[in-house]
Protein backbone atom coordinates (compact mmCIF):
# COMPACT_ATOMS: atom_id res chain seq x y z
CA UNK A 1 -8.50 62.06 -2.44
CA UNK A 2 -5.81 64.03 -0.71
CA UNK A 3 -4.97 60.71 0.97
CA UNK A 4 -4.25 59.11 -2.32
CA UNK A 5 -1.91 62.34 -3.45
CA UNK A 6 -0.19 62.57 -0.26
CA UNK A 7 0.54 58.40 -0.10
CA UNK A 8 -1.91 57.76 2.80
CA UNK A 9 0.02 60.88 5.15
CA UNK A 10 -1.36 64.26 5.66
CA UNK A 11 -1.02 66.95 3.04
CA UNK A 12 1.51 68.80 4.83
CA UNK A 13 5.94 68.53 3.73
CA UNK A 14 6.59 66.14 6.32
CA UNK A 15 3.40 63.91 5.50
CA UNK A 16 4.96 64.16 1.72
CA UNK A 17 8.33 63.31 2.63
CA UNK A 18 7.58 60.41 4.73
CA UNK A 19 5.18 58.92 1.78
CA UNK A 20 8.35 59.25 -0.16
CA UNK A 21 10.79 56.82 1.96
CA UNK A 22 7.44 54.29 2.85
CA UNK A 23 7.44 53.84 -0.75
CA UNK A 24 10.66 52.40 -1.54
CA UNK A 25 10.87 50.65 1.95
CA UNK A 26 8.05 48.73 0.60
CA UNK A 27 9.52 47.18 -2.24
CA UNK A 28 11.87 44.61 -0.87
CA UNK A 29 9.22 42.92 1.32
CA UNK A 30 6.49 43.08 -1.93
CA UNK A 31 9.03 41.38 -4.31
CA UNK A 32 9.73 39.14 -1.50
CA UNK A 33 6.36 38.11 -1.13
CA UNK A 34 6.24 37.88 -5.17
CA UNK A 35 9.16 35.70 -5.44
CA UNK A 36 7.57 33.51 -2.43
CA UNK A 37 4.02 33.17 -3.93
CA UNK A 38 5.56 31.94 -7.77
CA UNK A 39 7.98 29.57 -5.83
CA UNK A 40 5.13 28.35 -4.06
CA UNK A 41 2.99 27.84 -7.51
CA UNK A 42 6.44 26.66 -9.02
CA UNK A 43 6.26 23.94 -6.48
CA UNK A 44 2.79 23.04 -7.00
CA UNK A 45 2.76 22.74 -10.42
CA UNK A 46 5.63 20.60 -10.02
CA UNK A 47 3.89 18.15 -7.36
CA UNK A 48 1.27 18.38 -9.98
CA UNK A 49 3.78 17.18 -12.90
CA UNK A 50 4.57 14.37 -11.11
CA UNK A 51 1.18 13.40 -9.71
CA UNK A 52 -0.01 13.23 -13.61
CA UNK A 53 3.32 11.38 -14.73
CA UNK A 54 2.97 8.90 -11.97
CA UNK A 55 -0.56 8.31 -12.51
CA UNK A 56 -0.09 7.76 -16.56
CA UNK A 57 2.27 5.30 -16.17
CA UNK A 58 0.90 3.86 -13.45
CA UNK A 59 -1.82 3.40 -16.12
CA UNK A 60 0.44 1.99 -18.59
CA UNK A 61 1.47 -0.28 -16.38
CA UNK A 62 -2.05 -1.49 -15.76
CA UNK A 63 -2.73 -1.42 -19.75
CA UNK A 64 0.76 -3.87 -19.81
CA UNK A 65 -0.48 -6.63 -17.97
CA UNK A 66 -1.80 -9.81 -19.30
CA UNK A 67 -3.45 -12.59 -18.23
CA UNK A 68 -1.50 -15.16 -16.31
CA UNK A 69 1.46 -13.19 -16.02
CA UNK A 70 3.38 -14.15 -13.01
CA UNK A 71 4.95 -10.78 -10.89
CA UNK A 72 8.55 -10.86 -9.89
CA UNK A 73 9.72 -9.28 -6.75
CA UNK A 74 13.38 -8.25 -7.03
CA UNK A 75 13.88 -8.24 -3.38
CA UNK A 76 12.39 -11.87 -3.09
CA UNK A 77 13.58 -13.90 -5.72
CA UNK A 78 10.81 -17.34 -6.07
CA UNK A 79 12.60 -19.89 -4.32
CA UNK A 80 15.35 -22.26 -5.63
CA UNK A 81 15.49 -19.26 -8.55
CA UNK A 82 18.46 -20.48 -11.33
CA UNK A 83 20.88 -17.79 -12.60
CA UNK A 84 18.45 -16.53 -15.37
CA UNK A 85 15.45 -15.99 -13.06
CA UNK A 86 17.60 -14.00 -10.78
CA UNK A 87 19.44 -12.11 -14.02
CA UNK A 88 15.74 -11.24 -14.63
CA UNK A 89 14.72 -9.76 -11.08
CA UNK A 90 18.03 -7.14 -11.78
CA UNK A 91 16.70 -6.26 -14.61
CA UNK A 92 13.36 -5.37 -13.22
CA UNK A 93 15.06 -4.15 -10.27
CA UNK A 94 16.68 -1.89 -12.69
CA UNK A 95 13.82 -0.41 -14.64
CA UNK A 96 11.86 -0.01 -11.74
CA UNK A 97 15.13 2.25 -10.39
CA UNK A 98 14.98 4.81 -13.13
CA UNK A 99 10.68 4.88 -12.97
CA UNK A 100 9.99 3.16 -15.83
CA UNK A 101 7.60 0.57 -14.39
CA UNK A 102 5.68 0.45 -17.60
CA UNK A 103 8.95 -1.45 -19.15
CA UNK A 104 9.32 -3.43 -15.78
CA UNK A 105 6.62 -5.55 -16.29
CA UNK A 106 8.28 -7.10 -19.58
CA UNK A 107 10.48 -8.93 -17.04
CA UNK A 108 7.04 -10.42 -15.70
CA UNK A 109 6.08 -11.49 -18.87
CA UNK A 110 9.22 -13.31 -19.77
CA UNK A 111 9.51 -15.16 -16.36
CA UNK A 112 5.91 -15.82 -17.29
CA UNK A 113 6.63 -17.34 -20.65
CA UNK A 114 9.75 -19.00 -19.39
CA UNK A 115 8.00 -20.93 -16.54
CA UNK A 116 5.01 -21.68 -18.94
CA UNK A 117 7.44 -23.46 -21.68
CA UNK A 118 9.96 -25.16 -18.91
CA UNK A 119 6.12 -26.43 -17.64
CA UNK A 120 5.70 -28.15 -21.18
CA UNK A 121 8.71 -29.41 -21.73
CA UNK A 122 8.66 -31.14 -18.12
CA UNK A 123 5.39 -32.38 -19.21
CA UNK A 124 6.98 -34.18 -22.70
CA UNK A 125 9.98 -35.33 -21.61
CA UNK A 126 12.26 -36.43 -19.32
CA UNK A 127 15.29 -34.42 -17.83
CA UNK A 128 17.95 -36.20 -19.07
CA UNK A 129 16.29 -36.55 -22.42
CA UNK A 130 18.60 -35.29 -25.40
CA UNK A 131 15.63 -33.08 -27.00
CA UNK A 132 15.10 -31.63 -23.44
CA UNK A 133 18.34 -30.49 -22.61
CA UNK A 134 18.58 -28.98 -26.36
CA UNK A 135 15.06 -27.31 -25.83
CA UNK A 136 16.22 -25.90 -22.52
CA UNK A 137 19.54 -24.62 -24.20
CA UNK A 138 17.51 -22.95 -26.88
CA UNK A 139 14.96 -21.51 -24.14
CA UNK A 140 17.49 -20.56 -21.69
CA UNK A 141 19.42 -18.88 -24.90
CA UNK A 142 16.58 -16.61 -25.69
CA UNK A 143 15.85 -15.36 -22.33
CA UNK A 144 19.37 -14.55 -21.65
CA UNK A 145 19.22 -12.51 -24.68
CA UNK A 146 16.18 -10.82 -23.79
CA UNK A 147 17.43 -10.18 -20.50
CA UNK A 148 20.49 -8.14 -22.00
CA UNK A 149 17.84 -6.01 -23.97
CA UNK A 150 15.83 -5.22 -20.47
CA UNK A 151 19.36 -4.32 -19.29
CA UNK A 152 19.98 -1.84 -22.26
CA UNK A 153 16.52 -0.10 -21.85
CA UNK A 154 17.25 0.34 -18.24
CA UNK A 155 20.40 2.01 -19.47
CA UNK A 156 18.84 4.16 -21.70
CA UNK A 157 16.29 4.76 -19.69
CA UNK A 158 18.29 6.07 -16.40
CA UNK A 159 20.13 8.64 -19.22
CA UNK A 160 16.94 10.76 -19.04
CA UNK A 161 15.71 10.09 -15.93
CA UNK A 162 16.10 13.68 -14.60
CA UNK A 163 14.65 15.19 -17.71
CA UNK A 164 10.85 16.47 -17.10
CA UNK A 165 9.65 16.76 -19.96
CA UNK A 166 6.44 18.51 -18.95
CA UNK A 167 8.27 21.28 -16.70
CA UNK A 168 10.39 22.00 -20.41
CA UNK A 169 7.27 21.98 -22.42
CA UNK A 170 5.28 24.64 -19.58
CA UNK A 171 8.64 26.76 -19.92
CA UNK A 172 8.55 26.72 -23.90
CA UNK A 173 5.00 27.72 -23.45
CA UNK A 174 5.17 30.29 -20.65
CA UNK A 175 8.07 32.02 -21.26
CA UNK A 176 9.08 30.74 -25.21
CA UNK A 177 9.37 34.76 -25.90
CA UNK A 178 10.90 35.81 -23.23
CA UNK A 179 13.55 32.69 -23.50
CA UNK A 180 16.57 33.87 -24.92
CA UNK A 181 17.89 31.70 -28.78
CA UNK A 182 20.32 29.94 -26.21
CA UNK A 183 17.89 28.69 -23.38
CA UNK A 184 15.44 28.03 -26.24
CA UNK A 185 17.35 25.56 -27.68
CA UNK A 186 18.85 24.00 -24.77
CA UNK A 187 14.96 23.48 -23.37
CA UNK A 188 13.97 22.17 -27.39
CA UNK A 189 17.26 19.63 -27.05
CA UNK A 190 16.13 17.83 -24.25
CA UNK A 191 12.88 17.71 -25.58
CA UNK A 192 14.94 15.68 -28.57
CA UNK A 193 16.27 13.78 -26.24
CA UNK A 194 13.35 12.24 -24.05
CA UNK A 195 11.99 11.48 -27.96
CA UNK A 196 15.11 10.00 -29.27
CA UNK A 197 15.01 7.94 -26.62
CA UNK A 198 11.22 6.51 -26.04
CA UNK A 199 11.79 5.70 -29.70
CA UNK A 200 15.09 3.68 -29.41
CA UNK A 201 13.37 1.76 -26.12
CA UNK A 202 9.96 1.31 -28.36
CA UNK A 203 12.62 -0.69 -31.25
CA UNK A 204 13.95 -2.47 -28.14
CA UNK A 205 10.73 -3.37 -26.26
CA UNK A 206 9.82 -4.93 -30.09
CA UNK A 207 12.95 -7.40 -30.00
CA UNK A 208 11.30 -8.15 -26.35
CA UNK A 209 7.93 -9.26 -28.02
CA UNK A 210 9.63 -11.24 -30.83
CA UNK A 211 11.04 -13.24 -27.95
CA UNK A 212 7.83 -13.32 -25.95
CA UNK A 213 6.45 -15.52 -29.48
CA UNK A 214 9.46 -17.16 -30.33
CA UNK A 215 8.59 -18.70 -26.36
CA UNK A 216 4.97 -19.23 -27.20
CA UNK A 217 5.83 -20.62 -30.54
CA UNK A 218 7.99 -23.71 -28.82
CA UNK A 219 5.53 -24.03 -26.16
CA UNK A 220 2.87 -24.95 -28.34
CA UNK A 221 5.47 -27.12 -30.82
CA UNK A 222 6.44 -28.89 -27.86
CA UNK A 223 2.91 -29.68 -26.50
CA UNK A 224 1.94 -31.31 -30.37
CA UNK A 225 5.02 -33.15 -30.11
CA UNK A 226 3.80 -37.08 -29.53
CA UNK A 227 6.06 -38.80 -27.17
CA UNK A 228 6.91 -42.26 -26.35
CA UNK A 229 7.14 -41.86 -22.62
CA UNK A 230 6.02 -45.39 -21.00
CA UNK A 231 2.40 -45.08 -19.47
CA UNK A 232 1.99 -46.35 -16.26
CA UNK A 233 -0.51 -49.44 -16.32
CA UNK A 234 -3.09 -49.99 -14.09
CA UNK A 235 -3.67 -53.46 -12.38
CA UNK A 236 -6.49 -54.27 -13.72
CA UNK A 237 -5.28 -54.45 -17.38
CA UNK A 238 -2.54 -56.12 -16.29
CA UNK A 239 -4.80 -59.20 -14.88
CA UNK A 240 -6.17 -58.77 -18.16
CA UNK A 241 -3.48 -59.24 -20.19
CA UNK A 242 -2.36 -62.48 -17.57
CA UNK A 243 -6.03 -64.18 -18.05
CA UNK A 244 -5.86 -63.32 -22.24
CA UNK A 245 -2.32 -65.14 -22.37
CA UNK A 246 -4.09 -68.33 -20.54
């Protein structure tokens, strides 16, 4: 007990004394080691932050794929690639540089859908057929357009790429009465802002998939479309046709 009153020294005026300075020596190295300890959980909750964010949209990336769909590599464009497939591996390129991988894969899709259609129309007509070259104007038209919208999500997109929203919404929760009217509405702003902005890329990720069907819409119109390209005949109904004629 007397070691307690006497701070661990004996009960004597020197023992006091000395208790006395120990105490406030102390204090640096403890709030040093406090300040180390909640930078260290500060760090881990961060590594934790992003190990969840990169897993959910590695997730939604997963959940975006269909069936089919052909991946693009940016740094490997498929070979003899025309202006709009390589306009389309930038724009991947692009969303995959401000981690939005989830809206990456729409560039898969369209190459997808463009190579599908370009496939049908081979299939129907010949290259220097008039309806061909209008088909692949209109085609070409709509992926060029579609390509500008990738380009304007990736825009938006890299505007709150530094925002984490998680790390504002811990704060908000940790600290949200401790947080002075200013700091609380600078953290609640960028909340706004991550919003604002998943829902202006959600209206632009729609004009995507109205492009995505207007593609699947002329696939299937051209594959109904009854052509009068010349058959090759075989030789043995050509002998027939000689021996009928006799």
């Amino acid at each position: 007990m007397a070691d307690l009153l006497w701070g661990g020294f004996s009960p004597s005026l020197f023992g006091w004394l000395t208790g006395l300075v120990a105490i406030p020596a102390s204090l640096p190295a403890e709030r040093t080691l406090r300040g180390w300890l909640a930078r260290r959980r500060q760090r881990r909750h961060e590594a934790q932050r992003e190990a969840e964010a990169q897993r959910r949209r590695a997730q939604e990336e997963r959940n975006a794929f269909e069936a089919g769909v052909l991946v693009l590599d940016p740094a490997r464009p498929p070979e003899g690639a025309n202006d709009l497939v390589l306009a389309m591996c930038r724009a991947k390129q692009r969303l995959l540089d401000v981690q939005r991988p989830d809206l990456a894969i729409l560039s898969d899709r369209l190459y997808s859908r463009y190579r599908h259609v370009m496939d049908v129309l081979g299939e129907r007509f010949h290259t220097g057929e008039l309806a061909f070259e209008r088909s692949q104007g209109l085609v070409t038209q709509v992926c060029f357009g579609a390509v500008d919208t990738l380009t304007t999500m990736a825009s938006q997109a890299r505007g709150v790429v530094r925002v984490d929203g998680n790390y504002v919404r811990s704060r908000l929760e940790r600290e949200g009465k401790r947080l002075s009217d200013e700091e609380r509405a600078a953290l609640v702003r960028r909340l706004d802002l991550l919003v604002e902005t998943e829902h202006s890329l959600n209206k632009l990720s729609a004009r995507i998939e109205s492009a995505l069907t207007v593609l699947d819409d002329t696939a299937v119109s051209m594959a109904r479309i009854e052509t009068a390209r010349p058959r090759r005949r075989s030789p043995l109904r050509k002998r027939w046709r000689i021996c009928a004629s006799l």
